[in-house]
C-alpha atoms as a PDB file:
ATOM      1  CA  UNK A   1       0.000   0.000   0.000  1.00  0.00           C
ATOM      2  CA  UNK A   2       2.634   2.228   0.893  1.00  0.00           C
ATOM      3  CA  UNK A   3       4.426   1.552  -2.199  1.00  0.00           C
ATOM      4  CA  UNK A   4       1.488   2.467  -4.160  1.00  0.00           C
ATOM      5  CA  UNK A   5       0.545   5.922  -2.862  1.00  0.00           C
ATOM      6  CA  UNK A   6       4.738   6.931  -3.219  1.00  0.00           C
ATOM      7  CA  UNK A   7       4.073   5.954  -7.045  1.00  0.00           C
ATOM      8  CA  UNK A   8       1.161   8.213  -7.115  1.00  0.00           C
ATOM      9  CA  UNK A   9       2.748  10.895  -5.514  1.00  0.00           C
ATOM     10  CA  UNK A  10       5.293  10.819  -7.519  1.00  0.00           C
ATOM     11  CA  UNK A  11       4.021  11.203 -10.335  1.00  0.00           C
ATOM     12  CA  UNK A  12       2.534  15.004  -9.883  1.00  0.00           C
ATOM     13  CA  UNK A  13       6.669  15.381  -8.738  1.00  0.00           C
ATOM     14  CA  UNK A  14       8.824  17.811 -11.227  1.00  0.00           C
ATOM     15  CA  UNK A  15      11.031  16.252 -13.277  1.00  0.00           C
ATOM     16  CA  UNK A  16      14.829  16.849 -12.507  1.00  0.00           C
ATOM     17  CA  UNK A  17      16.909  18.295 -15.463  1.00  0.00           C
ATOM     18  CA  UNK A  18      18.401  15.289 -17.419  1.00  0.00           C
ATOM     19  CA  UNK A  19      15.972  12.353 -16.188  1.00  0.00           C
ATOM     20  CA  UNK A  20      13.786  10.317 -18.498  1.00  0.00           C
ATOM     21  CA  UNK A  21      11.323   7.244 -18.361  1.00  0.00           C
ATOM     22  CA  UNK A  22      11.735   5.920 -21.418  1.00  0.00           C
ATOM     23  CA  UNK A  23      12.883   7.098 -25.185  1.00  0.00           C
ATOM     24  CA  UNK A  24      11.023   5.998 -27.790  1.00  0.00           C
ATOM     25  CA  UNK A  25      11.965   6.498 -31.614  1.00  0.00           C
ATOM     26  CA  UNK A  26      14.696   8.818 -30.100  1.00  0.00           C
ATOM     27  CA  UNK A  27      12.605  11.056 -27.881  1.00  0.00           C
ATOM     28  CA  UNK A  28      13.097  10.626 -24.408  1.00  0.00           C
ATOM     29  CA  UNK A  29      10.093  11.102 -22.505  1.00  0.00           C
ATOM     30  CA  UNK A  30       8.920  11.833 -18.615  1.00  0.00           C
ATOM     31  CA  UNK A  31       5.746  10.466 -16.826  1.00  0.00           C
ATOM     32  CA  UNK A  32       4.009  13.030 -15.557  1.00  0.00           C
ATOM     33  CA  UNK A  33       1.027  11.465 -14.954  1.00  0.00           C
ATOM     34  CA  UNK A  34      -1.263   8.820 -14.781  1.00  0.00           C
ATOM     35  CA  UNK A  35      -1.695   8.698 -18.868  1.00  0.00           C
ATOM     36  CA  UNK A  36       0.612  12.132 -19.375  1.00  0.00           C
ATOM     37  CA  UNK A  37       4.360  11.866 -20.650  1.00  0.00           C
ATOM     38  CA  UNK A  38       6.712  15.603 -21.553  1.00  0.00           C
ATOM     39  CA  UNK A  39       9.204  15.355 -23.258  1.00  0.00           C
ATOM     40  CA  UNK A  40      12.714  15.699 -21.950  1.00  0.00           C
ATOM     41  CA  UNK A  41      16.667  15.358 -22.638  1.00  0.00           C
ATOM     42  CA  UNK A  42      18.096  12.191 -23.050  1.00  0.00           C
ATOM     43  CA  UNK A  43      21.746  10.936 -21.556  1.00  0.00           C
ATOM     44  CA  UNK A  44      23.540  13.619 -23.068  1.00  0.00           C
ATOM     45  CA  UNK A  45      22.342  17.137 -20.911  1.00  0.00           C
ATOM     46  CA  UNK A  46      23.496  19.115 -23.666  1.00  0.00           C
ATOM     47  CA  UNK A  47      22.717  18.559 -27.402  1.00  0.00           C
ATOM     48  CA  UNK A  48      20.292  15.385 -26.611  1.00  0.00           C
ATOM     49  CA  UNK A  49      18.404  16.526 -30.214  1.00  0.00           C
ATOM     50  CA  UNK A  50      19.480  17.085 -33.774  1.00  0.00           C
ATOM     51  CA  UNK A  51      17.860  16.941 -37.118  1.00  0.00           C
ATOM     52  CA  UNK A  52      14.463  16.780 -37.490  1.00  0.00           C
ATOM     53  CA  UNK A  53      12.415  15.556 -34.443  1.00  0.00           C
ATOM     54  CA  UNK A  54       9.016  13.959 -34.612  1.00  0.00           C
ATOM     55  CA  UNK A  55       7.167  14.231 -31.598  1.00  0.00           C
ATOM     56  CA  UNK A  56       3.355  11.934 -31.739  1.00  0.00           C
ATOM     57  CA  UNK A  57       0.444  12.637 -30.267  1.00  0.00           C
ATOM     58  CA  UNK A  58       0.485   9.429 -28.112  1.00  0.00           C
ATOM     59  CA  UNK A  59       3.412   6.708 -27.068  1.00  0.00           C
ATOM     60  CA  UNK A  60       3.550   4.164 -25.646  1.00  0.00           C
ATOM     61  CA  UNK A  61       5.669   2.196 -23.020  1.00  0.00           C
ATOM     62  CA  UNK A  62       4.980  -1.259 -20.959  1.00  0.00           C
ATOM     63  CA  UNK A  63       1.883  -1.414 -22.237  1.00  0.00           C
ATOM     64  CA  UNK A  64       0.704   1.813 -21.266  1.00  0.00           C
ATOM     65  CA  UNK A  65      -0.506   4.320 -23.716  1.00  0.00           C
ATOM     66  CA  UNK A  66       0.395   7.961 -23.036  1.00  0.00           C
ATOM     67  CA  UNK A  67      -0.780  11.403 -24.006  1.00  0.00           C
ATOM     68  CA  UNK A  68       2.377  13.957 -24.646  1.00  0.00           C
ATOM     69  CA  UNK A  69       1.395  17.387 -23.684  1.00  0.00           C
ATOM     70  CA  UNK A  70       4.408  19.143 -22.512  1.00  0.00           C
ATOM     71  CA  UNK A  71       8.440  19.629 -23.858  1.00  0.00           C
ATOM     72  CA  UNK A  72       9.953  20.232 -20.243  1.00  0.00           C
ATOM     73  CA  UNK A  73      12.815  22.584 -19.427  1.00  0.00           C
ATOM     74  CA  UNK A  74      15.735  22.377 -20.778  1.00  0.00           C
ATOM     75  CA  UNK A  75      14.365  19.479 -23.302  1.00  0.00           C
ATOM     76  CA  UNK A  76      16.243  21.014 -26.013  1.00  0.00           C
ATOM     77  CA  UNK A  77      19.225  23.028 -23.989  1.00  0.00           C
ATOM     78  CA  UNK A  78      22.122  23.507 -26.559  1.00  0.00           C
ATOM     79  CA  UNK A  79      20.653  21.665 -29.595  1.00  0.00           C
ATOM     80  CA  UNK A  80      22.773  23.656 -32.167  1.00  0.00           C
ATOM     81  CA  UNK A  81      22.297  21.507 -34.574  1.00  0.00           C
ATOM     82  CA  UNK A  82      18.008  21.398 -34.899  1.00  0.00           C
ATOM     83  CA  UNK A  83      16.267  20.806 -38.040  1.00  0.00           C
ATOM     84  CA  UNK A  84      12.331  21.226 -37.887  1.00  0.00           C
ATOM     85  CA  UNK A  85      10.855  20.058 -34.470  1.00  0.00           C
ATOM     86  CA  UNK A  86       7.286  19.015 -35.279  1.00  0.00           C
ATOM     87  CA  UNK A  87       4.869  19.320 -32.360  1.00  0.00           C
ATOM     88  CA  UNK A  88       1.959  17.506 -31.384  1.00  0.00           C
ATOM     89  CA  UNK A  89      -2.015  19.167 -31.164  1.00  0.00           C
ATOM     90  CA  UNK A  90      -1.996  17.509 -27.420  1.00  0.00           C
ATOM     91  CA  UNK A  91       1.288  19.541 -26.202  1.00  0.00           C
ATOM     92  CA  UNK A  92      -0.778  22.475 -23.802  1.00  0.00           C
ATOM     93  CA  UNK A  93       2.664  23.952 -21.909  1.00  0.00           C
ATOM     94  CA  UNK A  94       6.691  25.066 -23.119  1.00  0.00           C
ATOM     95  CA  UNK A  95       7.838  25.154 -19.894  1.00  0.00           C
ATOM     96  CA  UNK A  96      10.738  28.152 -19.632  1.00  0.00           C
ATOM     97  CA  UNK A  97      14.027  27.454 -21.264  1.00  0.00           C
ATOM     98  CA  UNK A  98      12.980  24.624 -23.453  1.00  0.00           C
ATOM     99  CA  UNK A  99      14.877  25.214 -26.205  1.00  0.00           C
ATOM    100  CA  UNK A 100      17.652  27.086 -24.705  1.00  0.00           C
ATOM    101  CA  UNK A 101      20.612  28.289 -26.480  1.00  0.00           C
ATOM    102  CA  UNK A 102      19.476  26.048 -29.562  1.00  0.00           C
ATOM    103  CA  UNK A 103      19.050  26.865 -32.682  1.00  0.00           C
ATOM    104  CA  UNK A 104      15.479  25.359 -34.901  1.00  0.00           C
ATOM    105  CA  UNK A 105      14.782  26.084 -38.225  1.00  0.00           C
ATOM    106  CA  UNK A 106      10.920  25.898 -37.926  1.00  0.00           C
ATOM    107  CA  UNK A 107       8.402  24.399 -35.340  1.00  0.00           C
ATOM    108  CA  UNK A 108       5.829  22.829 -37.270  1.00  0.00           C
ATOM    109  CA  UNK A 109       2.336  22.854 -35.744  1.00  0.00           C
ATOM    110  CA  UNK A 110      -1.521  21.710 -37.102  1.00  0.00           C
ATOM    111  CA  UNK A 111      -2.413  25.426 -37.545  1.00  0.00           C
ATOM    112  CA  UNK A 112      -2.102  28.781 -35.762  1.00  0.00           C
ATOM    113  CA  UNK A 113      -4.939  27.727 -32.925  1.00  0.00           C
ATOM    114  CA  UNK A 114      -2.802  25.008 -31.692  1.00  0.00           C
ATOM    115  CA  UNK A 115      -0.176  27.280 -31.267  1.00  0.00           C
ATOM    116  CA  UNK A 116      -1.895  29.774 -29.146  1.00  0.00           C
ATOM    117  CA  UNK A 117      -3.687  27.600 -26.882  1.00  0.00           C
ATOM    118  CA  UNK A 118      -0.056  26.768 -25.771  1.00  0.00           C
ATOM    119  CA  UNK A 119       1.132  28.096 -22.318  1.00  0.00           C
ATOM    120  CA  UNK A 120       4.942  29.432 -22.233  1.00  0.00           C
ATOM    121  CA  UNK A 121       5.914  29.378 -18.946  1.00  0.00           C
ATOM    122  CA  UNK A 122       7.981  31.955 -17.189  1.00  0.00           C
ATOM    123  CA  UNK A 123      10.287  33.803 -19.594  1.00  0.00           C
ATOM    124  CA  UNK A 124       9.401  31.924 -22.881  1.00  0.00           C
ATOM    125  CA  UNK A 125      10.724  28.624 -24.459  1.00  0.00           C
ATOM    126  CA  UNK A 126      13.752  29.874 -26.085  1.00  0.00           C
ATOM    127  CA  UNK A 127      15.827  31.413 -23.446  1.00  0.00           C
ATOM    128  CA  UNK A 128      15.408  34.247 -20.691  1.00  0.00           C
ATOM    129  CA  UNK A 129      15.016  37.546 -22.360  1.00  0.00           C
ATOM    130  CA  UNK A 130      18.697  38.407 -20.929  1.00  0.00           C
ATOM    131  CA  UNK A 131      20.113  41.832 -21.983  1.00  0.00           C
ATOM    132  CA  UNK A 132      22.835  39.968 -23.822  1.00  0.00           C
ATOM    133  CA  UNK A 133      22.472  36.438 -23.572  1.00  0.00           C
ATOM    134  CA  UNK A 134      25.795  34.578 -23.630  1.00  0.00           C
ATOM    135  CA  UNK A 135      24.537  32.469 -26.933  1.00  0.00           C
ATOM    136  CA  UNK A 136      22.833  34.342 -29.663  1.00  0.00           C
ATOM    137  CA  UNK A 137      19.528  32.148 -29.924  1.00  0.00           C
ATOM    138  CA  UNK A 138      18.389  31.475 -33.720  1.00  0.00           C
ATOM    139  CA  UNK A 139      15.608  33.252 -34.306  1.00  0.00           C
ATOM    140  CA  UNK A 140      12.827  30.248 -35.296  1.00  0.00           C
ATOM    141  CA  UNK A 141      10.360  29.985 -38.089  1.00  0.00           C
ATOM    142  CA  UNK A 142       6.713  28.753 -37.389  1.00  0.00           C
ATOM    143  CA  UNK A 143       4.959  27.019 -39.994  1.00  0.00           C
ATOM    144  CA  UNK A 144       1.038  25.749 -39.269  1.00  0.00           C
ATOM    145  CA  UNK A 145      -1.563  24.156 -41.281  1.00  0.00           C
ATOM    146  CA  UNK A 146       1.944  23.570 -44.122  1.00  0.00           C
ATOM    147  CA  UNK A 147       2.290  27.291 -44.573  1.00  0.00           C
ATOM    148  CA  UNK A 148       5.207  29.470 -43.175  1.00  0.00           C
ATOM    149  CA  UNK A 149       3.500  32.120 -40.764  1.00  0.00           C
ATOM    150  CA  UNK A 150       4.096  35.737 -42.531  1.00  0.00           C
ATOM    151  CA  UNK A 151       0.761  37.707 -41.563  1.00  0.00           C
ATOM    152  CA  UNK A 152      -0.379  36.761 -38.374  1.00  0.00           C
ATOM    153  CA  UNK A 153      -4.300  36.595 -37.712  1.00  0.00           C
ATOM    154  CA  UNK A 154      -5.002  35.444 -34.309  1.00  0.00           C
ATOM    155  CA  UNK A 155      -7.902  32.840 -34.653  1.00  0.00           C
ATOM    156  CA  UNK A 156     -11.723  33.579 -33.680  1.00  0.00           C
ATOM    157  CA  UNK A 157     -10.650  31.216 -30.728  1.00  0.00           C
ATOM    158  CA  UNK A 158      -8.410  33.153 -29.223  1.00  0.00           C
ATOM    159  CA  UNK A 159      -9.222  35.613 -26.617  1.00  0.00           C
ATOM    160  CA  UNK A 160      -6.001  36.166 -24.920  1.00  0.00           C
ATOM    161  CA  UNK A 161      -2.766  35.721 -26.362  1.00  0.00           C
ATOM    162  CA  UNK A 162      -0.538  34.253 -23.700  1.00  0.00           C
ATOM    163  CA  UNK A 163       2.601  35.931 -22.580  1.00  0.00           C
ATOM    164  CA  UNK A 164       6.009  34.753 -25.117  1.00  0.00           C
ATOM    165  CA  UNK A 165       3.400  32.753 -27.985  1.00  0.00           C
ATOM    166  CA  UNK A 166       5.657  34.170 -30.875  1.00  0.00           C
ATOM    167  CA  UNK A 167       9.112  34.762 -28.846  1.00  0.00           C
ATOM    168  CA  UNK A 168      11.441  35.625 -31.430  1.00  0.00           C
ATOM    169  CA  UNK A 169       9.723  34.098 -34.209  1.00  0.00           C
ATOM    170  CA  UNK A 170      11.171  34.962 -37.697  1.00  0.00           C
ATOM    171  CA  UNK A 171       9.380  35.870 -40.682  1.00  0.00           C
ATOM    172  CA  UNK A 172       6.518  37.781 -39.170  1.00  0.00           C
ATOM    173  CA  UNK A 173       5.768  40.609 -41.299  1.00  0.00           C
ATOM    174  CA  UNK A 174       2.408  41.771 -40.207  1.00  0.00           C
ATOM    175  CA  UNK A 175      -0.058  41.154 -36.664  1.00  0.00           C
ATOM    176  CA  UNK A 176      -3.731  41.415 -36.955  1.00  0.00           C
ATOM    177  CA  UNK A 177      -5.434  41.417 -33.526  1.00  0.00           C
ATOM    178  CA  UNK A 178      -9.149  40.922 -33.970  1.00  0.00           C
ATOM    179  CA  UNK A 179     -11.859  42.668 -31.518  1.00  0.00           C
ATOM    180  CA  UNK A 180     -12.262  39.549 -29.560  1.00  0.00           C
ATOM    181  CA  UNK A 181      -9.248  39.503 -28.268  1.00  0.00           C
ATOM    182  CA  UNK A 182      -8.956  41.214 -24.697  1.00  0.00           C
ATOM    183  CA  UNK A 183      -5.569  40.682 -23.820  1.00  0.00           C
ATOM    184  CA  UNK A 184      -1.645  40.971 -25.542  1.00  0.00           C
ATOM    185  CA  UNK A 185       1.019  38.580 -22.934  1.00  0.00           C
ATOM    186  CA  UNK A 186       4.018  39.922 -21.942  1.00  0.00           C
ATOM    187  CA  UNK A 187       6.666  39.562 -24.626  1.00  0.00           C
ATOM    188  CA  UNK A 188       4.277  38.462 -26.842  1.00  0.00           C
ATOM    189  CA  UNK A 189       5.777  39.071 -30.061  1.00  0.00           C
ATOM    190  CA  UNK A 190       9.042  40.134 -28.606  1.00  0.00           C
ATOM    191  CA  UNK A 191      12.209  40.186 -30.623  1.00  0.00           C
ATOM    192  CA  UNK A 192      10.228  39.660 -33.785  1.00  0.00           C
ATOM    193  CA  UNK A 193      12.714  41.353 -35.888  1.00  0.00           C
ATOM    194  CA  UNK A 194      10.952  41.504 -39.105  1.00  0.00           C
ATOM    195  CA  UNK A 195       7.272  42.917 -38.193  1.00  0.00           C
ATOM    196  CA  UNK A 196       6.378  46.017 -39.952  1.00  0.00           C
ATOM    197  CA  UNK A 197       2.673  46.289 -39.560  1.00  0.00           C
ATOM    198  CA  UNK A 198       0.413  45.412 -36.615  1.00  0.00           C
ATOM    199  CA  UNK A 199      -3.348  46.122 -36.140  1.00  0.00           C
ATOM    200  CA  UNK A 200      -4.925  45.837 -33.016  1.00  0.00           C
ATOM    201  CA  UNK A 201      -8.836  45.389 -32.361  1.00  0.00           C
ATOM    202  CA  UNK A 202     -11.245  47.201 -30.692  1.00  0.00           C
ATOM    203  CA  UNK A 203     -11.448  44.772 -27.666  1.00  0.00           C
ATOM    204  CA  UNK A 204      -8.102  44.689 -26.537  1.00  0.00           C
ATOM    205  CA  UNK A 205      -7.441  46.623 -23.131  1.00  0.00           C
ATOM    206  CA  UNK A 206      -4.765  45.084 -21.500  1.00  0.00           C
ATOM    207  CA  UNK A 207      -1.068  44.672 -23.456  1.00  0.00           C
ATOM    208  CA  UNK A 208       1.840  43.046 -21.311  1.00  0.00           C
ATOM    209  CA  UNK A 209       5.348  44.398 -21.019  1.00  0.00           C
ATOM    210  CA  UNK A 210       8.108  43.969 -24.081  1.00  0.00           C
ATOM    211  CA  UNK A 211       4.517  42.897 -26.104  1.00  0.00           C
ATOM    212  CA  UNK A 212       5.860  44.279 -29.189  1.00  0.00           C
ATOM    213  CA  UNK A 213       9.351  45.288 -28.422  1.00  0.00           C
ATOM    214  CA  UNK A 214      10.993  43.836 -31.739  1.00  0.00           C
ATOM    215  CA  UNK A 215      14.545  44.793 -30.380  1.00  0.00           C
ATOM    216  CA  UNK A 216      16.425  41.392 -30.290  1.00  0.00           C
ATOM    217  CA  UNK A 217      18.304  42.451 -27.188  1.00  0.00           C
ATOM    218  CA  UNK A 218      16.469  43.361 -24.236  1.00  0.00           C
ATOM    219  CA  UNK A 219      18.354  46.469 -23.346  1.00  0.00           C
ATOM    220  CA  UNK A 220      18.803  47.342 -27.176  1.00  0.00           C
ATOM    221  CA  UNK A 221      16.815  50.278 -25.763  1.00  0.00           C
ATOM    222  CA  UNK A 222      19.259  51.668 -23.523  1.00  0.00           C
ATOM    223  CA  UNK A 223      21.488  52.414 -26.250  1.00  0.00           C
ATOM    224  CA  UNK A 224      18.923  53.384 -28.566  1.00  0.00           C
ATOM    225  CA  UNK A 225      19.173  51.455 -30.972  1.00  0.00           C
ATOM    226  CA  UNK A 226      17.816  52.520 -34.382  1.00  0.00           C
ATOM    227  CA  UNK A 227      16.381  49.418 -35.799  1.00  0.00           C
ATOM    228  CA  UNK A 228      13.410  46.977 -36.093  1.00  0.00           C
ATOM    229  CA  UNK A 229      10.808  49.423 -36.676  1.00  0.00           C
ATOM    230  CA  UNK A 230       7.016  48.503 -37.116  1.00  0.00           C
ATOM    231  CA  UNK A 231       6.439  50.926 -39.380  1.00  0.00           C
ATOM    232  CA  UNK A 232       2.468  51.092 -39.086  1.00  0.00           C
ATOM    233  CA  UNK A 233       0.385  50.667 -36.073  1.00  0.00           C
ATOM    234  CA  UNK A 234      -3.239  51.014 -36.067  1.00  0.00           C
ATOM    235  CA  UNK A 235      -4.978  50.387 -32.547  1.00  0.00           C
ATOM    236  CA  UNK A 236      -9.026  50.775 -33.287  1.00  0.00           C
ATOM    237  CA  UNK A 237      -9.320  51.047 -29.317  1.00  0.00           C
ATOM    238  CA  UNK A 238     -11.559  54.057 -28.482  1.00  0.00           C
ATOM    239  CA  UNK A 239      -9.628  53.744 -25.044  1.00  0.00           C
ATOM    240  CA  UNK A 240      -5.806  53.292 -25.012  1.00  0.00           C
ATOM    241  CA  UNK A 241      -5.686  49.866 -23.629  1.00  0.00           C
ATOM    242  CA  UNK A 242      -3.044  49.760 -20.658  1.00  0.00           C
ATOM    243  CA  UNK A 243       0.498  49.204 -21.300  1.00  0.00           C
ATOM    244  CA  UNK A 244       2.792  47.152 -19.133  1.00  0.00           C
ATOM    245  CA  UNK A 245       5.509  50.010 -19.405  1.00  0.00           C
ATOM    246  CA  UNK A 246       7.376  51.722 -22.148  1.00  0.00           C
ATOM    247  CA  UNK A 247       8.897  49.127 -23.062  1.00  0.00           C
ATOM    248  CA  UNK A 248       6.074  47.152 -24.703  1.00  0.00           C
ATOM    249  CA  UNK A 249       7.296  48.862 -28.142  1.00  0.00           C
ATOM    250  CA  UNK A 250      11.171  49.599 -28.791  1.00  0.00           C
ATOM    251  CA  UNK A 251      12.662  53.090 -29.270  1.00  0.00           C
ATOM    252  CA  UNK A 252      12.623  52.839 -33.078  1.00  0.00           C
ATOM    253  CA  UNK A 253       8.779  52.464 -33.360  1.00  0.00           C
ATOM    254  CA  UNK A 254       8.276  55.007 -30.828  1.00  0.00           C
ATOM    255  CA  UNK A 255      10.259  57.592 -33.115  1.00  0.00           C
ATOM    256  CA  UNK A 256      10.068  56.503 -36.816  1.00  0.00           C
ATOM    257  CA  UNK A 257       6.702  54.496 -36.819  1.00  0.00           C
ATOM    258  CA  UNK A 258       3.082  55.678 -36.919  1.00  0.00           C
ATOM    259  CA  UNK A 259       0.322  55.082 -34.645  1.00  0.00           C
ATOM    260  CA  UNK A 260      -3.277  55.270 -36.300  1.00  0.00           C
ATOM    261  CA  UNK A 261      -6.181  55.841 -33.749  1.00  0.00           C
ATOM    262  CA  UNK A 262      -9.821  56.447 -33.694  1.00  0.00           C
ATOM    263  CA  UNK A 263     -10.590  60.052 -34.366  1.00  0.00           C
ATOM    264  CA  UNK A 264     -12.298  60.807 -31.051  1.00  0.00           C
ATOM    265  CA  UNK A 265      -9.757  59.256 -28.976  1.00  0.00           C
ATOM    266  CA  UNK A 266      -6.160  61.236 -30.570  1.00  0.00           C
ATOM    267  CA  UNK A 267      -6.872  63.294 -27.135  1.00  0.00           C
ATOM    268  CA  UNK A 268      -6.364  60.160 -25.186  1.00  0.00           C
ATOM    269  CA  UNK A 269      -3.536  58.483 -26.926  1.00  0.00           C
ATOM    270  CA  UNK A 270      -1.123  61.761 -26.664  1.00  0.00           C
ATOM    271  CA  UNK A 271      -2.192  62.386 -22.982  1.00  0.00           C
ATOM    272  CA  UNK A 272      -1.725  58.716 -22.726  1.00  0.00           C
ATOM    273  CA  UNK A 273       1.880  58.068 -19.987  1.00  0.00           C
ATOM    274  CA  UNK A 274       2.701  55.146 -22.450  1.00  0.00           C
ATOM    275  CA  UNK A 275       0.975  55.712 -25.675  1.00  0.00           C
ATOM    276  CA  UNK A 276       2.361  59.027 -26.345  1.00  0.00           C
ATOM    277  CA  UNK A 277       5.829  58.016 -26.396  1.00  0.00           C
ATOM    278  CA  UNK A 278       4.742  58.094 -29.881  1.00  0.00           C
ATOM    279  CA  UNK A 279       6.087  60.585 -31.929  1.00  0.00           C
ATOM    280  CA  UNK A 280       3.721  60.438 -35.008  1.00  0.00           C
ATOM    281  CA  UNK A 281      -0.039  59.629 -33.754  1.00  0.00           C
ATOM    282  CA  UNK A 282      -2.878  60.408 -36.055  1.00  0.00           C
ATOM    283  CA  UNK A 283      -6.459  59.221 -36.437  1.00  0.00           C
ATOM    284  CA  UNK A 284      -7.191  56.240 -38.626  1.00  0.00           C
ATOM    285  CA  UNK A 285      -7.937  56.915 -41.780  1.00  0.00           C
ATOM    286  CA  UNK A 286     -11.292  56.907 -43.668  1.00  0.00           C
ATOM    287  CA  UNK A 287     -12.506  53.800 -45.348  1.00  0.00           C
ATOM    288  CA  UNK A 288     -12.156  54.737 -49.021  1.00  0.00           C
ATOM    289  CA  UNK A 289     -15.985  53.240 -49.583  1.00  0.00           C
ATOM    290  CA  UNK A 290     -16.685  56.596 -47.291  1.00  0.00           C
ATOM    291  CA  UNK A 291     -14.432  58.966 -49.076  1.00  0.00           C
ATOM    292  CA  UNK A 292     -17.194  61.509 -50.929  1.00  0.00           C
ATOM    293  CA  UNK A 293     -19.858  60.744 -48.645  1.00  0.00           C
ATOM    294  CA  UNK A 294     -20.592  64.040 -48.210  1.00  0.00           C
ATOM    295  CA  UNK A 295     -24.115  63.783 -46.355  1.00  0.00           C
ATOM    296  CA  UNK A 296     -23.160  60.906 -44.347  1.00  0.00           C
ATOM    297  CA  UNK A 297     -26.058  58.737 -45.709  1.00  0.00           C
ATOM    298  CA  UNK A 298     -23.552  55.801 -46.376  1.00  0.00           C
ATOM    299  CA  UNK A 299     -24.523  56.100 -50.340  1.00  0.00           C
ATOM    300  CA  UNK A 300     -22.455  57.713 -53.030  1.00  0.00           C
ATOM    301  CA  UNK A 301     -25.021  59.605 -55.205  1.00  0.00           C
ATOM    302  CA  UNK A 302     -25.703  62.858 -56.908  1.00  0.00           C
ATOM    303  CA  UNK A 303     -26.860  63.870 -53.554  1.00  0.00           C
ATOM    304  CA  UNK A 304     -23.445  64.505 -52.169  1.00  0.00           C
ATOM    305  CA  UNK A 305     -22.666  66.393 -55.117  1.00  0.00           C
ATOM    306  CA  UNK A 306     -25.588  68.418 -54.902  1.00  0.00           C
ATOM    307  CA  UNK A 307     -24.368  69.033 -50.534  1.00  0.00           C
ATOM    308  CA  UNK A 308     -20.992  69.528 -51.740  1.00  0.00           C
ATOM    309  CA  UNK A 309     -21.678  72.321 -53.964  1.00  0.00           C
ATOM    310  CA  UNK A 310     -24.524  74.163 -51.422  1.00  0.00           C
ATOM    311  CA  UNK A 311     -21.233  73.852 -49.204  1.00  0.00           C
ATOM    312  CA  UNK A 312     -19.449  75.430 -51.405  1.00  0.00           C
ATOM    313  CA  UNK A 313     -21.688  78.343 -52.264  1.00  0.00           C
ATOM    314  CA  UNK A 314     -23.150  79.163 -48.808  1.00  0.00           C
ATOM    315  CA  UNK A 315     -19.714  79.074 -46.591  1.00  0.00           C
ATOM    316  CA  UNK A 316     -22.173  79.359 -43.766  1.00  0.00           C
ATOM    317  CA  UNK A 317     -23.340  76.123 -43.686  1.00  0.00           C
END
């Protein structure tokens, strides 16, 4: 009896860095529960990994079929030589330094909602977000549903985008947040070097520290470094949604890109302690379908000419 409720114990125990159950097609692979396995590093601490690496939904082991839903720390520490690392749709959790100091070409994923209903834990999956790290992590690619992600569009899923989803992932050119989406995690989309254009909805108040800060360095900013700009930023928020500090965007967006708002809220934004670190904020800009309606009717007809020209003619109108 007492035998049995040590097993059981153990088995909601953290894993210690370097122990495994059992590997299985090379993956090596911690219980963590009754029918739950992570995945972990093998014999060798360092550089356990290389080449591609398959991980399945399910494995099993003695007879026992288990589901994998986590990569546990240090799973991947100094795998320099990574190819793609193909995750399953059961993994829920990256815990924090996963893959650090190694270097992946892409994680491959079912699609984009898999991704985000993944919790990073703690400072991300590929290494603290150190001022200067002592290894310069490769930035990763992501690539769900067989497509490289380029244009981000968070999924009608999503509500809240957890804090380090798209740490340092390359090839993101553009972000669109839709309105039902609430919140932005902390270093969301940090160190995503090549994003030029993000669009937030209407429904997001809350956006967590380094959220957008594209520097790849953390203290890039102290030095003021004049690089990785989003160059367009539209935020259709009618109230500025609360920063986690000024460092959610990096000192190069704050000076060189521009920040699109509603119309009735520029006030706001440039009184704003965060937002108006912005140096070029101005209101979002018509749809063209409204450009010409001169009445406001929503129709483009000979009655806005007809307004346009009694405007013209009687100034006091």
């Amino acid at each position: 009896m007492k035998t049995l409720l040590l097993g059981i114990m153990m088995l909601g125990m953290p894993l210690a860095a370097g122990a495994y159950d059992f590997e299985s097609d090379g993956v090596y692979y911690g219980i963590t529960g009754p029918s739950q396995v992570a995945v972990v590093t093998g014999d060798n601490y360092e550089g356990a990994y290389d080449g591609d690496v398959y991980i399945p939904d399910s494995v099993s082991h003695d007879g026992m079929n288990y589901t994998v839903t986590e990569i546990y720390y240090d799973a991947f520490f100094k795998c320099t030589r990574l190819g793609d690392v193909f995750l399953p749709s059961t993994i829920t959790s990256l815990h924090w330094d996963a893959f650090l100091d190694a270097f992946v070409d892409d994680i491959v994923v079912r699609d984009l909602e898999t991704w985000c209903n993944i919790s990073f834990e703690e400072d991300g999956c590929f290494g603290r977000m150190d001022p200067y790290p002592d290894v310069e992590v490769g930035i990763h690619g992501l690539v769900a549903g067989g497509q490289q992600v380029t244009d981000v569009v968070i999924p009608e899923s999503i509500t809240r985008i957890h804090d380090f989803t798209f740490y340092k992932t390359g090839a993101i050119r553009s972000v669109e947040i839709p309105g039902h989406v609430t919140r932005v995690g902390m270093g969301a989309f940090f160190g995503c070097t090549d994003l030029k254009s993000l669009k937030i909805g209407a429904g997001v108040d809350t956006i967590g520290h380094y959220a957008f800060n594209t520097d790849y360095y953390l203290f890039d900013w102290e030095f003021n470094v004049d690089r990785n700009v989003i160059d367009e930023v539209v935020c259709q928020a009618t109230v500025p949604p609360v920063m986690g500090g000024k460092y959610c965007f990096n000192q190069a967006t704050y000076k060189r890109g521009t920040l699109y708002v509603p119309a009735q809220s520029l006030r706001a934004y440039c009184l704003d302690e965060n937002w108006s670190r912005f140096e070029n904020i101005l209101p979002i800009p018509e749809p063209a379908s409204r450009q010409g309606d001169v009445n406001g009717d929503g129709v483009l007809n000979v009655t806005d000419v007809t307004t346009l020209i009694d405007l013209l003619l009687n100034g006091d109108h």
